[in-house]
N, C-alpha and C. Protein backbone atom coordinates (compact mmCIF):
# COMPACT_ATOMS: atom_id res chain seq x y z
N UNK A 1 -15.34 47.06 16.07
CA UNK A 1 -14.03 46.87 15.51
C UNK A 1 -13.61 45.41 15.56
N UNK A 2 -13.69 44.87 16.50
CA UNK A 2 -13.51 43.68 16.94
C UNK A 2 -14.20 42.48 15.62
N UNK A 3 -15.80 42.95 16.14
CA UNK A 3 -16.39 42.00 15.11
C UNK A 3 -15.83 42.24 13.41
N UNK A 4 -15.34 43.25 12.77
CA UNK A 4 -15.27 43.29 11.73
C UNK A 4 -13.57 43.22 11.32
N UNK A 5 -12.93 42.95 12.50
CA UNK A 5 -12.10 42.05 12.50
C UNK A 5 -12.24 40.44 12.13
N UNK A 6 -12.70 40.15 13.35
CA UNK A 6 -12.95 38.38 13.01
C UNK A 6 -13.50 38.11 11.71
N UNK A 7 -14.54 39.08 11.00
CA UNK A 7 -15.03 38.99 9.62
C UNK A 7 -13.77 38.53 8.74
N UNK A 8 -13.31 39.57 8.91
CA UNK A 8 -12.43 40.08 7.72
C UNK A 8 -11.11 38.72 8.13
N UNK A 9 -10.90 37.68 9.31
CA UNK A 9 -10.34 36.56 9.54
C UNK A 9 -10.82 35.38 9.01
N UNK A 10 -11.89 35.40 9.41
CA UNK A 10 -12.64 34.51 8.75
C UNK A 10 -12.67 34.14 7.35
N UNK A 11 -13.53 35.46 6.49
CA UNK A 11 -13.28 35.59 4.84
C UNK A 11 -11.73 35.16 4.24
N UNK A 12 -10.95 35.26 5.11
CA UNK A 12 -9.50 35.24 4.61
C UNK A 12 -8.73 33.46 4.66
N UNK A 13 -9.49 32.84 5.89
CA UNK A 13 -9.76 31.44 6.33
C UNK A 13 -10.23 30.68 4.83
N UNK A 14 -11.29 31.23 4.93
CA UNK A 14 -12.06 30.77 3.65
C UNK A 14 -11.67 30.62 2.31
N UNK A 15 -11.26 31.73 1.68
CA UNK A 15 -10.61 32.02 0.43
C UNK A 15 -9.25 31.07 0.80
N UNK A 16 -8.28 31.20 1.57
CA UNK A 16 -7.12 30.61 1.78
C UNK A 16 -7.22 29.67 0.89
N UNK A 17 -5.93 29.15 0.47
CA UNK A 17 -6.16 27.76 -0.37
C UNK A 17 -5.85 26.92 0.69
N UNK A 18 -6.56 25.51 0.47
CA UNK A 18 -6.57 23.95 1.49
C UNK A 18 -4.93 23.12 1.58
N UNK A 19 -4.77 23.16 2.75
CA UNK A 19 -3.12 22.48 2.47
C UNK A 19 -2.90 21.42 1.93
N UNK A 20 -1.61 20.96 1.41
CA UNK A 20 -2.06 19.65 0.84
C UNK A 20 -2.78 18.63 1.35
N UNK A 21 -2.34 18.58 2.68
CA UNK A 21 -2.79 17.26 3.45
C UNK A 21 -4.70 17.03 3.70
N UNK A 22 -5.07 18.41 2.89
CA UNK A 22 -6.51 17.98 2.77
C UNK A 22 -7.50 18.07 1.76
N UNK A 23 -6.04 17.09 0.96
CA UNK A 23 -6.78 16.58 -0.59
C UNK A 23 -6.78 14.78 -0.43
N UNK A 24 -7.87 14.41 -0.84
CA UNK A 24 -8.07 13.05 -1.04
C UNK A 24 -6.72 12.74 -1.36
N UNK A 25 -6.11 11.80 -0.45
CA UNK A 25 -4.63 10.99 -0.92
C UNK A 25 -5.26 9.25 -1.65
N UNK A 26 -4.54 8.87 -2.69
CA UNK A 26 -4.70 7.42 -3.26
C UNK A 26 -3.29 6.61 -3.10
N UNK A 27 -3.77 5.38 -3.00
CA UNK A 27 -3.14 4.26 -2.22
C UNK A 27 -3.29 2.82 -3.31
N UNK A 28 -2.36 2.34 -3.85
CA UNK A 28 -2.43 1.39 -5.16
C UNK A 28 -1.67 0.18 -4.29
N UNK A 29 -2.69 -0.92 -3.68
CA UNK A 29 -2.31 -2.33 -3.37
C UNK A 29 -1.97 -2.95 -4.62
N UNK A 30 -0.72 -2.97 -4.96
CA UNK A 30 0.04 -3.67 -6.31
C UNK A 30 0.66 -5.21 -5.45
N UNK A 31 -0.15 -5.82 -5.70
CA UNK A 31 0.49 -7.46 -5.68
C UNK A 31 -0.10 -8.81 -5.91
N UNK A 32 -0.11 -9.65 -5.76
CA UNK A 32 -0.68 -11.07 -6.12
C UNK A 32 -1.79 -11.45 -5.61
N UNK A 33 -2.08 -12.67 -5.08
CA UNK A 33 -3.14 -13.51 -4.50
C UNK A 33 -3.29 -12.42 -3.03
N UNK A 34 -2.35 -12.89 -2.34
CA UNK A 34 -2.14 -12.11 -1.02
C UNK A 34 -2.80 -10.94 -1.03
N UNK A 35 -2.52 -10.15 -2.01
CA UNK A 35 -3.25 -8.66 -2.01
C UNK A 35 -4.69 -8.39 -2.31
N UNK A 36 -5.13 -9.52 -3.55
CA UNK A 36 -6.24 -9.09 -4.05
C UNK A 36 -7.35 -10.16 -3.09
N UNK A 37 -6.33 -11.16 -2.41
CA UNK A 37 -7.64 -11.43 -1.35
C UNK A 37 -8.04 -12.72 -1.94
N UNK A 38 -7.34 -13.72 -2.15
CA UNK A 38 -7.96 -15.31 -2.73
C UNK A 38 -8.84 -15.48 -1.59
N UNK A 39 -10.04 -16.44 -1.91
CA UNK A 39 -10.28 -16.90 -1.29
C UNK A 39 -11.45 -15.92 0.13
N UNK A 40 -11.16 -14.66 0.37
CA UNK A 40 -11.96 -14.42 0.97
C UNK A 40 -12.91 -12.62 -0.05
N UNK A 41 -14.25 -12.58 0.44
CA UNK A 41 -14.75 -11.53 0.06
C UNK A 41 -13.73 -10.18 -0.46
N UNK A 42 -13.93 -9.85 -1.43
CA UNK A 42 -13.03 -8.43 -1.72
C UNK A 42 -13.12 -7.30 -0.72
N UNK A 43 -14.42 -7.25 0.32
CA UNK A 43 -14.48 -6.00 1.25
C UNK A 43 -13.56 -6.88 2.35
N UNK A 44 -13.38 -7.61 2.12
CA UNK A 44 -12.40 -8.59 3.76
C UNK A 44 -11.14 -8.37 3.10
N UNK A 45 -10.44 -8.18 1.82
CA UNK A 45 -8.91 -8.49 1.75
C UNK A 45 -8.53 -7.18 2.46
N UNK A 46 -7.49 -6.80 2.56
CA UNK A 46 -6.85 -6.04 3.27
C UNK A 46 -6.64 -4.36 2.59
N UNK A 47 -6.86 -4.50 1.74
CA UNK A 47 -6.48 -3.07 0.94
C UNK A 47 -8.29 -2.58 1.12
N UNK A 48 -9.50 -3.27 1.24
CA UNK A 48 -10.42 -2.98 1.70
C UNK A 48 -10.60 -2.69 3.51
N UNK A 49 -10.08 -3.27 3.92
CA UNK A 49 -9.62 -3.42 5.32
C UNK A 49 -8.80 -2.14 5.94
N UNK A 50 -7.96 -1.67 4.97
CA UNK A 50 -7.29 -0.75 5.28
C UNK A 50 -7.71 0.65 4.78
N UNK A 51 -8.54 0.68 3.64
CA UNK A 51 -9.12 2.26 3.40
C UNK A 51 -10.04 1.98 4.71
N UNK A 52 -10.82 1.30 5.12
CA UNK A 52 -11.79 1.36 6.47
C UNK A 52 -11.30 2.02 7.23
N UNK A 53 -10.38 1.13 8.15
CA UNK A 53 -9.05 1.51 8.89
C UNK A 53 -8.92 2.68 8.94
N UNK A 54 -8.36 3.37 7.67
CA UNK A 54 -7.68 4.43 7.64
C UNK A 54 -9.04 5.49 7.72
N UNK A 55 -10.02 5.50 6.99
CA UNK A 55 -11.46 6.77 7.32
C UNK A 55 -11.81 6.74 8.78
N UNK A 56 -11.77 5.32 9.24
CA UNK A 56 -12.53 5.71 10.26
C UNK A 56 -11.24 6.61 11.23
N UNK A 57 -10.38 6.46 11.16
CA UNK A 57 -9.14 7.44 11.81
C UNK A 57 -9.63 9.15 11.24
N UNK A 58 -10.14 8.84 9.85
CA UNK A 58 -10.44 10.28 9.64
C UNK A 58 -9.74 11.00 8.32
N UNK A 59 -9.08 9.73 7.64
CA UNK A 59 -8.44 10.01 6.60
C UNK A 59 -9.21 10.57 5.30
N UNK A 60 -9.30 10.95 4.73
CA UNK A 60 -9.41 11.28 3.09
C UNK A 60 -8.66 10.24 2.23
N UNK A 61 -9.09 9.18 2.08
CA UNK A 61 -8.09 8.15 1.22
C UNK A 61 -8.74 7.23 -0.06
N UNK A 62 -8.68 6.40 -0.48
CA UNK A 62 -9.06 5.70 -1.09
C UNK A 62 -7.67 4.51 -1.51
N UNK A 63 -8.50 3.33 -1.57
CA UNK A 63 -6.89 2.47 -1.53
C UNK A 63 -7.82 1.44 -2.61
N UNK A 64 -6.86 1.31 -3.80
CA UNK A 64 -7.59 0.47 -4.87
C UNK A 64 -6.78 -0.75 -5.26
N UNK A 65 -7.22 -1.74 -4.84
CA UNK A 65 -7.11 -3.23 -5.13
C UNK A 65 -6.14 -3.36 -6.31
N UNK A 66 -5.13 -3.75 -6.28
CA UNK A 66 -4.35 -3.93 -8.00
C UNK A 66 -4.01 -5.34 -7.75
N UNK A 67 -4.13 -6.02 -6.74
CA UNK A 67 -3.73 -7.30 -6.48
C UNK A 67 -4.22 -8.65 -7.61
N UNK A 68 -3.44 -9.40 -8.38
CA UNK A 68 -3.76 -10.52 -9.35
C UNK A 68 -3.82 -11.56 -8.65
N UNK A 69 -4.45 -12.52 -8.79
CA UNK A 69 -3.90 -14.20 -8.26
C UNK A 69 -2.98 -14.95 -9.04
N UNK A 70 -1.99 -14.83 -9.03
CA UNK A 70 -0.92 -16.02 -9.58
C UNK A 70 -0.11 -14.73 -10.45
N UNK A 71 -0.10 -13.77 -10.14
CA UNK A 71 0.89 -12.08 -10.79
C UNK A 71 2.17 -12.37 -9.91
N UNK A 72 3.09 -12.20 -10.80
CA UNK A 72 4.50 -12.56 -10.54
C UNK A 72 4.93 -10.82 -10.55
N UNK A 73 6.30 -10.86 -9.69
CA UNK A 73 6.78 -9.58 -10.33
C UNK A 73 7.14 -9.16 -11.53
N UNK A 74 7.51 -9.86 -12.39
CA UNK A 74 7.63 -9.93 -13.67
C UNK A 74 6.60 -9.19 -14.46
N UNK A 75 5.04 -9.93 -14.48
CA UNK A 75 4.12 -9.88 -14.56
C UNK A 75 4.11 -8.62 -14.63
N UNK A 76 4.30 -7.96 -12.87
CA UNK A 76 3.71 -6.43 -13.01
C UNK A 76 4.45 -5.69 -13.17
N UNK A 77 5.60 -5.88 -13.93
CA UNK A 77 6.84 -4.99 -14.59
C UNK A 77 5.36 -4.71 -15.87
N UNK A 78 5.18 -5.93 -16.27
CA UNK A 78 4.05 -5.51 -17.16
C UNK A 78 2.94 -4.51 -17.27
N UNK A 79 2.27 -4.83 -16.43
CA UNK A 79 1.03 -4.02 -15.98
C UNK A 79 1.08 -2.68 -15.06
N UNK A 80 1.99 -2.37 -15.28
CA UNK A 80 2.42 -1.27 -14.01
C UNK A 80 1.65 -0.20 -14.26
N UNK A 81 2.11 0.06 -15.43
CA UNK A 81 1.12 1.28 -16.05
C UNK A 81 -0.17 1.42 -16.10
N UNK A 82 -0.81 -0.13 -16.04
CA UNK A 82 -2.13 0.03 -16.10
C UNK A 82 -2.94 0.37 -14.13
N UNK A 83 -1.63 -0.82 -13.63
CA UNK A 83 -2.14 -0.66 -11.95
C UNK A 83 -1.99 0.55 -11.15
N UNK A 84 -1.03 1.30 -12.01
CA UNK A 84 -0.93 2.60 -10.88
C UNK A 84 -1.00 4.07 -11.63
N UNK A 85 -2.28 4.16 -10.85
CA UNK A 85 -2.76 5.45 -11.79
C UNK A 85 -2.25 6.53 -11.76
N UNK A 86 -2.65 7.71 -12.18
CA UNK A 86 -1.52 9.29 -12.20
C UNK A 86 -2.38 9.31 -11.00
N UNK A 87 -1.36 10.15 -10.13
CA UNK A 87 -2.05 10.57 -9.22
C UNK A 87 -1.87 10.03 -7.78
N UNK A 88 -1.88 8.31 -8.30
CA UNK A 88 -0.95 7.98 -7.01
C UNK A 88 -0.12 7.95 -5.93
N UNK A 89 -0.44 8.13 -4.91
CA UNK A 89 0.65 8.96 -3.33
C UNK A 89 1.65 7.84 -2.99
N UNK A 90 0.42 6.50 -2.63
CA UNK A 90 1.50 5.45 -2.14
C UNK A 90 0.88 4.31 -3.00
N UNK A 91 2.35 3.13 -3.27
CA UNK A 91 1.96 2.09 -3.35
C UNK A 91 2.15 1.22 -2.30
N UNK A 92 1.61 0.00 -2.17
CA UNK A 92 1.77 -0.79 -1.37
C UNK A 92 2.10 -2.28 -2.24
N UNK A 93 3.64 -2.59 -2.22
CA UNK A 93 4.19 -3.65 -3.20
C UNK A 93 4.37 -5.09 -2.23
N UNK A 94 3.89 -5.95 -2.56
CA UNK A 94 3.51 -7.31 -2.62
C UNK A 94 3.83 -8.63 -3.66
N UNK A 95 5.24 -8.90 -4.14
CA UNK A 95 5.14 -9.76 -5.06
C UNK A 95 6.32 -10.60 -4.55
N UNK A 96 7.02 -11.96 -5.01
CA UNK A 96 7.98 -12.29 -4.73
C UNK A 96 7.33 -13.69 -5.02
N UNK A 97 6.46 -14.70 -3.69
CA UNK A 97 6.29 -15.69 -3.79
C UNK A 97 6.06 -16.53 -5.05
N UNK A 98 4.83 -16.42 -6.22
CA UNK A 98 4.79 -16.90 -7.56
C UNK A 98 6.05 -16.89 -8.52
N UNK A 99 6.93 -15.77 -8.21
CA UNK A 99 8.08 -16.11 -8.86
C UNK A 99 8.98 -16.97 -8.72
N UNK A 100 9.19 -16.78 -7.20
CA UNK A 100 10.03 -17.66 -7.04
C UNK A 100 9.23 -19.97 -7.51
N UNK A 101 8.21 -19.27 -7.43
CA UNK A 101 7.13 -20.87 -7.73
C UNK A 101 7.11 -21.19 -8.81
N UNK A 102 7.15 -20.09 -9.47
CA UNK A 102 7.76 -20.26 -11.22
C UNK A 102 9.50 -20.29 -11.39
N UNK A 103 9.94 -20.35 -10.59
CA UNK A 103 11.47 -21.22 -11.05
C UNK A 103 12.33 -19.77 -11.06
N UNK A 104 12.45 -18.87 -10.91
CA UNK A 104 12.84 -17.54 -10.75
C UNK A 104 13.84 -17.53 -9.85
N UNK A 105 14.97 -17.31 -9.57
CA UNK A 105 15.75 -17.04 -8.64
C UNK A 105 15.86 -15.86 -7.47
N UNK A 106 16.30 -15.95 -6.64
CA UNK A 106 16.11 -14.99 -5.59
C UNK A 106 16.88 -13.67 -6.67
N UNK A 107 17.50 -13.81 -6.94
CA UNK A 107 18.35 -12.80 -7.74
C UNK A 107 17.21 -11.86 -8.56
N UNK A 108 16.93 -12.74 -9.52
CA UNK A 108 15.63 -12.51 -10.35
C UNK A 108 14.78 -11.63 -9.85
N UNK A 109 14.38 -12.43 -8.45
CA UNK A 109 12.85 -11.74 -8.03
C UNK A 109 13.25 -9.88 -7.51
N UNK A 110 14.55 -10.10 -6.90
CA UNK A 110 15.12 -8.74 -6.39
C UNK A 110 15.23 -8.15 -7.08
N UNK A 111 15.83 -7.94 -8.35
CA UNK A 111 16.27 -7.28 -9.73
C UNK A 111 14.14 -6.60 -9.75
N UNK A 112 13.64 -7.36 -10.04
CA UNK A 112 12.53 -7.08 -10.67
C UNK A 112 11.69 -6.05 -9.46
N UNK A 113 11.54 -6.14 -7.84
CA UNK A 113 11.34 -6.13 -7.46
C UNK A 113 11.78 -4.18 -7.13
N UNK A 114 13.17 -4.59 -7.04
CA UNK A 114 14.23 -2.87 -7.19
C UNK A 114 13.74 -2.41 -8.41
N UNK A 115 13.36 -2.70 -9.55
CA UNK A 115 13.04 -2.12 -10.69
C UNK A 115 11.34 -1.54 -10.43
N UNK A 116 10.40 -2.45 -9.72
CA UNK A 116 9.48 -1.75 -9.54
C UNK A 116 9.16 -0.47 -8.07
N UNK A 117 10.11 -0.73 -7.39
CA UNK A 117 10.06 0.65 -6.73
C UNK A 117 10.66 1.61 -6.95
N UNK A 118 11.85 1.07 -7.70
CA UNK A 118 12.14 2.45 -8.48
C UNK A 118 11.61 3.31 -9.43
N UNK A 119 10.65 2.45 -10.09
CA UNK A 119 9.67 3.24 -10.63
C UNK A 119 9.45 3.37 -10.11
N UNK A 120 8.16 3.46 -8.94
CA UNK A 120 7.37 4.44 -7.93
C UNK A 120 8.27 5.55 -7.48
N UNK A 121 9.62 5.46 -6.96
CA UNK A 121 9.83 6.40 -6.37
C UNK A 121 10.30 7.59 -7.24
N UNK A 122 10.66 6.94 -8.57
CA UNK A 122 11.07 8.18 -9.38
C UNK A 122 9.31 9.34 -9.92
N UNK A 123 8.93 8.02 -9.70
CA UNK A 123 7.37 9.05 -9.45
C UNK A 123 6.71 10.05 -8.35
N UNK A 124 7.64 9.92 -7.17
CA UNK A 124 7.61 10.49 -6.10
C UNK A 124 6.27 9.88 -5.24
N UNK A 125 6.27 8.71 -5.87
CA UNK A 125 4.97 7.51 -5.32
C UNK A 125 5.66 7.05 -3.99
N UNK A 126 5.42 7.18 -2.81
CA UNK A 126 5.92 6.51 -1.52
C UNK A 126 5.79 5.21 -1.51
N UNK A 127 6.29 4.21 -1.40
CA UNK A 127 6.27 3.44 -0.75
C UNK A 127 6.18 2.02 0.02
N UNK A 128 5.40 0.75 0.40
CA UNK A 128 5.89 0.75 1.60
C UNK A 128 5.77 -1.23 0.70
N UNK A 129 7.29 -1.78 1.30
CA UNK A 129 7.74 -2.95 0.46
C UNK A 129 6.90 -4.11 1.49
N UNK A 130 6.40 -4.98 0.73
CA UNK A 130 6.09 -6.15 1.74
C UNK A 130 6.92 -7.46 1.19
N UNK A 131 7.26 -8.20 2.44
CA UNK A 131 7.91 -9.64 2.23
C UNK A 131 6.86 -10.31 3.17
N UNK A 132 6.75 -11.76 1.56
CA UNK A 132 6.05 -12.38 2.95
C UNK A 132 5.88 -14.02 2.22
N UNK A 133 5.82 -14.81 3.32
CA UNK A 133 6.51 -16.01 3.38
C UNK A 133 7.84 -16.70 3.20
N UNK A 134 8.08 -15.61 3.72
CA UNK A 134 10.10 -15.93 4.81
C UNK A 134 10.79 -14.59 3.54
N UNK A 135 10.03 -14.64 2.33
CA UNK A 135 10.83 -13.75 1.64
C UNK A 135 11.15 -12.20 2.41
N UNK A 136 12.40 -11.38 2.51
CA UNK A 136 13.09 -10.85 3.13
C UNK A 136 13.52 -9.76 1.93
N UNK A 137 12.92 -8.72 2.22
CA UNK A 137 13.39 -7.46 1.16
C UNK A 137 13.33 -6.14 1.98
N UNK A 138 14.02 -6.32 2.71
CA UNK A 138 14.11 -5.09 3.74
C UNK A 138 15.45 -4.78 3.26
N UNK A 139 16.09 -4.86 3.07
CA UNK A 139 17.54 -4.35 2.11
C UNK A 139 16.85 -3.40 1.14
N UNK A 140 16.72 -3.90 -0.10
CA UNK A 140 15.52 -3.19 -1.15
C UNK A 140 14.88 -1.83 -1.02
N UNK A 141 13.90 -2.25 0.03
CA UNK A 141 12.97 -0.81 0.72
C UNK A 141 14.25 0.30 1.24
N UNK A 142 15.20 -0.15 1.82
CA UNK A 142 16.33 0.64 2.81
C UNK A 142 16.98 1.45 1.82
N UNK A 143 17.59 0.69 0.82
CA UNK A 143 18.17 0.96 -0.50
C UNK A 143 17.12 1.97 -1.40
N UNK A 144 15.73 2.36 -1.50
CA UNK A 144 15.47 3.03 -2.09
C UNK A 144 14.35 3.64 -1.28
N UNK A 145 14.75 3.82 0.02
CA UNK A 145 13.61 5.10 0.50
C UNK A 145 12.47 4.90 0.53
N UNK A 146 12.14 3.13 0.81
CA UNK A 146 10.78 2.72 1.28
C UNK A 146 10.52 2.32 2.74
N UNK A 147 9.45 2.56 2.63
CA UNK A 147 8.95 1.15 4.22
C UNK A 147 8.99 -0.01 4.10
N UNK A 148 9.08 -0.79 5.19
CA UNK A 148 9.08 -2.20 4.64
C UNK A 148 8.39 -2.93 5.73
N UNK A 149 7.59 -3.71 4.94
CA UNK A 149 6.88 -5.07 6.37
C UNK A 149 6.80 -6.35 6.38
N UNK A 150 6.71 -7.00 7.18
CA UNK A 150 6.60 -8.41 6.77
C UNK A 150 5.63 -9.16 7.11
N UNK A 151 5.28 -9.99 6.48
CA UNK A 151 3.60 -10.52 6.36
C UNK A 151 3.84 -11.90 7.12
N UNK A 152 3.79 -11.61 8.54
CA UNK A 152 4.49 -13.22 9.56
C UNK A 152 2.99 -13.09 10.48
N UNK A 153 2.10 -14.43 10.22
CA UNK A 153 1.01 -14.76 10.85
C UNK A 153 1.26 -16.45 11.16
N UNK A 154 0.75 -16.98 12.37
CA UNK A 154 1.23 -18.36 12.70
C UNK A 154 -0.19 -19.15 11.75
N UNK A 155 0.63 -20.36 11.10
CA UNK A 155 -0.41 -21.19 10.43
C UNK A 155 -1.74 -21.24 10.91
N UNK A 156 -2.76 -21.52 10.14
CA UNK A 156 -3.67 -22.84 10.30
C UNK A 156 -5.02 -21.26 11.15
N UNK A 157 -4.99 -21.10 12.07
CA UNK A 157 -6.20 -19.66 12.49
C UNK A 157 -6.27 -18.53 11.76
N UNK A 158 -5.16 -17.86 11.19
CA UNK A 158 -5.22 -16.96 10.20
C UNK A 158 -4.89 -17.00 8.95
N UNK A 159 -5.48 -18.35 8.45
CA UNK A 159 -5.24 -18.80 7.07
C UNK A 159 -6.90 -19.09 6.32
N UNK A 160 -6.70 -19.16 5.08
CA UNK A 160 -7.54 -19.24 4.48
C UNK A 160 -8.14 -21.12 4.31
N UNK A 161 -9.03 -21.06 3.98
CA UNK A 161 -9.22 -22.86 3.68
C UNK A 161 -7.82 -23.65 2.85
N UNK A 162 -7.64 -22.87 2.25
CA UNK A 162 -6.26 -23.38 1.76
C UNK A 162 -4.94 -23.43 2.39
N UNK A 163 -5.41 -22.79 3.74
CA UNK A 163 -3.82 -23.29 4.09
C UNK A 163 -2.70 -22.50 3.99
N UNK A 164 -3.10 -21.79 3.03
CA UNK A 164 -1.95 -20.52 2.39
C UNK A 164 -2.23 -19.09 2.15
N UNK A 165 -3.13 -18.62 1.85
CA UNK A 165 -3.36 -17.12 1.81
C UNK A 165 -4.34 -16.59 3.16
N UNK A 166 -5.10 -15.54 3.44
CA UNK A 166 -4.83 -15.32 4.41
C UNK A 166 -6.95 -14.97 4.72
N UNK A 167 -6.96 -15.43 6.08
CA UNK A 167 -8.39 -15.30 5.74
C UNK A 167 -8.75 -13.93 6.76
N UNK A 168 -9.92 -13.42 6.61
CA UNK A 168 -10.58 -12.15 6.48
C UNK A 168 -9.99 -11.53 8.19
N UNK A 169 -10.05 -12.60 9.28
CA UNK A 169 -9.05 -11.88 10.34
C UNK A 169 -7.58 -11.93 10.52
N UNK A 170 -6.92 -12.90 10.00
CA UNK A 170 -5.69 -12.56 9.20
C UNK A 170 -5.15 -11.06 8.51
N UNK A 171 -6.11 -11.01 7.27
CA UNK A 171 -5.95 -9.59 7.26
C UNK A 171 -6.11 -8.15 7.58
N UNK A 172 -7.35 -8.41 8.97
CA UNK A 172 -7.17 -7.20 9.56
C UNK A 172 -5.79 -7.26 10.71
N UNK A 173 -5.35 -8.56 11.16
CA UNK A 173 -4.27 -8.08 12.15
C UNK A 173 -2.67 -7.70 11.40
N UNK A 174 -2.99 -8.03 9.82
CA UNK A 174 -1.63 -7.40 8.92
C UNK A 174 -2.39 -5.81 8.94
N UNK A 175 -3.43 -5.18 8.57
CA UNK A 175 -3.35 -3.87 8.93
C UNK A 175 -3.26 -3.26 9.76
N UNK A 176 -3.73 -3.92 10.43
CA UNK A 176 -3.76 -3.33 11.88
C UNK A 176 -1.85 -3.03 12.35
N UNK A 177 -1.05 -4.05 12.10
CA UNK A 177 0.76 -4.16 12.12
C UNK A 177 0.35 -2.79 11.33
N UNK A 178 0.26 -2.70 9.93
CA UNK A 178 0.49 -1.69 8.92
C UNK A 178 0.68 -0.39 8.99
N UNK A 179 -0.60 -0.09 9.73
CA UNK A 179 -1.65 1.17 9.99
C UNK A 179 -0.13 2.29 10.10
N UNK A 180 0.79 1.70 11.56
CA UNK A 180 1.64 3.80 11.64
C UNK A 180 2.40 3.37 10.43
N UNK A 181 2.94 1.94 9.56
CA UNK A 181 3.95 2.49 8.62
C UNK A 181 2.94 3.76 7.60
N UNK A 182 1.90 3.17 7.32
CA UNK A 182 0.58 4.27 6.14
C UNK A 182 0.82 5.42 6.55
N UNK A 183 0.53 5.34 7.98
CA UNK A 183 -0.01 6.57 8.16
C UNK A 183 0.98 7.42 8.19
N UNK A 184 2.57 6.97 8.30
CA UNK A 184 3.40 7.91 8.20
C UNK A 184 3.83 8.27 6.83
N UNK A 185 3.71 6.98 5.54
CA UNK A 185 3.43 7.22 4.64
C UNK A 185 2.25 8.57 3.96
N UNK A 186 1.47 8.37 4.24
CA UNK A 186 0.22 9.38 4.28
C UNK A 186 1.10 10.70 4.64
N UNK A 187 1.65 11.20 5.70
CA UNK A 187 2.17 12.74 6.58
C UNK A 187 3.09 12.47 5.25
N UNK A 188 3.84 11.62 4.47
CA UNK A 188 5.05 12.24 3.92
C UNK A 188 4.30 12.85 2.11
N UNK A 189 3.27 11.69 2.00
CA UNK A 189 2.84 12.06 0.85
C UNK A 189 2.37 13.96 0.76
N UNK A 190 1.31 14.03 1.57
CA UNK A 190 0.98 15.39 1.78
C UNK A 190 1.40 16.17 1.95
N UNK A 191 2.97 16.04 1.94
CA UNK A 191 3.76 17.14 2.10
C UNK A 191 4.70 17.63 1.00
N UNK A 192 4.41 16.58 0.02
CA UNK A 192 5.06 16.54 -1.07
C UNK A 192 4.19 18.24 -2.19
């Protein structure tokens, strides 16, 4: 009786359908130089750094590079459609500095900036805002139900030959900061 119990638990295990949380989740690094990794190997930028990260924890993920060199927010008001595919759980937004380098006002960059997470979130896309080089958009993220981080590494050891973007251990100690905002990102996606 027993054994044809556990059978009949088992078979029922099986057939069950898989909860969400154990379907491959996708992860869209949408931002500039910073994101797509100037300057160092594409498996060293950080959105490579961070699907690692995140499997070897045990995740089901995949996190795909959308990062441009010299992509303004503006820019990816443009390309949005092309950078973030159906299907998408979280983004990870990165833009501000080139705009403001192109003559853009803080005003400007915010406007554009609220316009692209609001797209994501009306997509039910999570997520998680980055500021970085003094730029400050933690208002923004608060205001529309994101995460937010900030990309603060001391000059000159975690910089690239240039001085300015970020070199290959640089960006593991920004994921490494990253990792519980994702991962709580990740618990909210899967529950969706």
């Amino acid at each position: 009786m027993l054994v044809r119990l556990v059978s009949v638990v088992v078979v029922a295990l099986l057939l069950a359908p898989l909860p969400a949380s154990a379907r491959a989740l996708h992860i869209v690094a949408f931002g500039d130089s910073l994101t797509s990794g100037w300057l160092v190997p594409r498996e060293k930028a950080y959105p490579a750094q961070l699907q690692a990260a995140l499997r070897k924890k045990g995740y089901d993920v995949t996190v795909k590079n959308a990062g441009v060199a010299g992509d303004t927010a503006a820019h990816a008001l443009k390309r949005f459609d092309l950078a973030i595919d159906p299907g998408t759980d979280i983004a990870i937004v990165e833009f501000g500095l080139n705009d403001r380098h192109a003559g853009a006002s803080m005003a400007q960059v915010r406007k554009r900036l609220t316009e692209i997470v609001r797209a994501l979130r009306a997509r039910r896309i999570q997520v998680l805002l980055v500021g970085a080089g003094g730029l400050n958009f933690a208002d923004i993220a608060k205001a529309n139900d994101a995460a937010y981080a900030e990309w603060k590494l001391p000059p000159h050891k975690y910089r690239a030959r240039d001085g300015a973007h970020f070199n290959a251990e640089g960006y593991a100690i920004l994921v490494e900061r990253m990792l519980p905002q994702v991962e709580a990102l990740l618990a909210r996606a899967a529950r969706q």
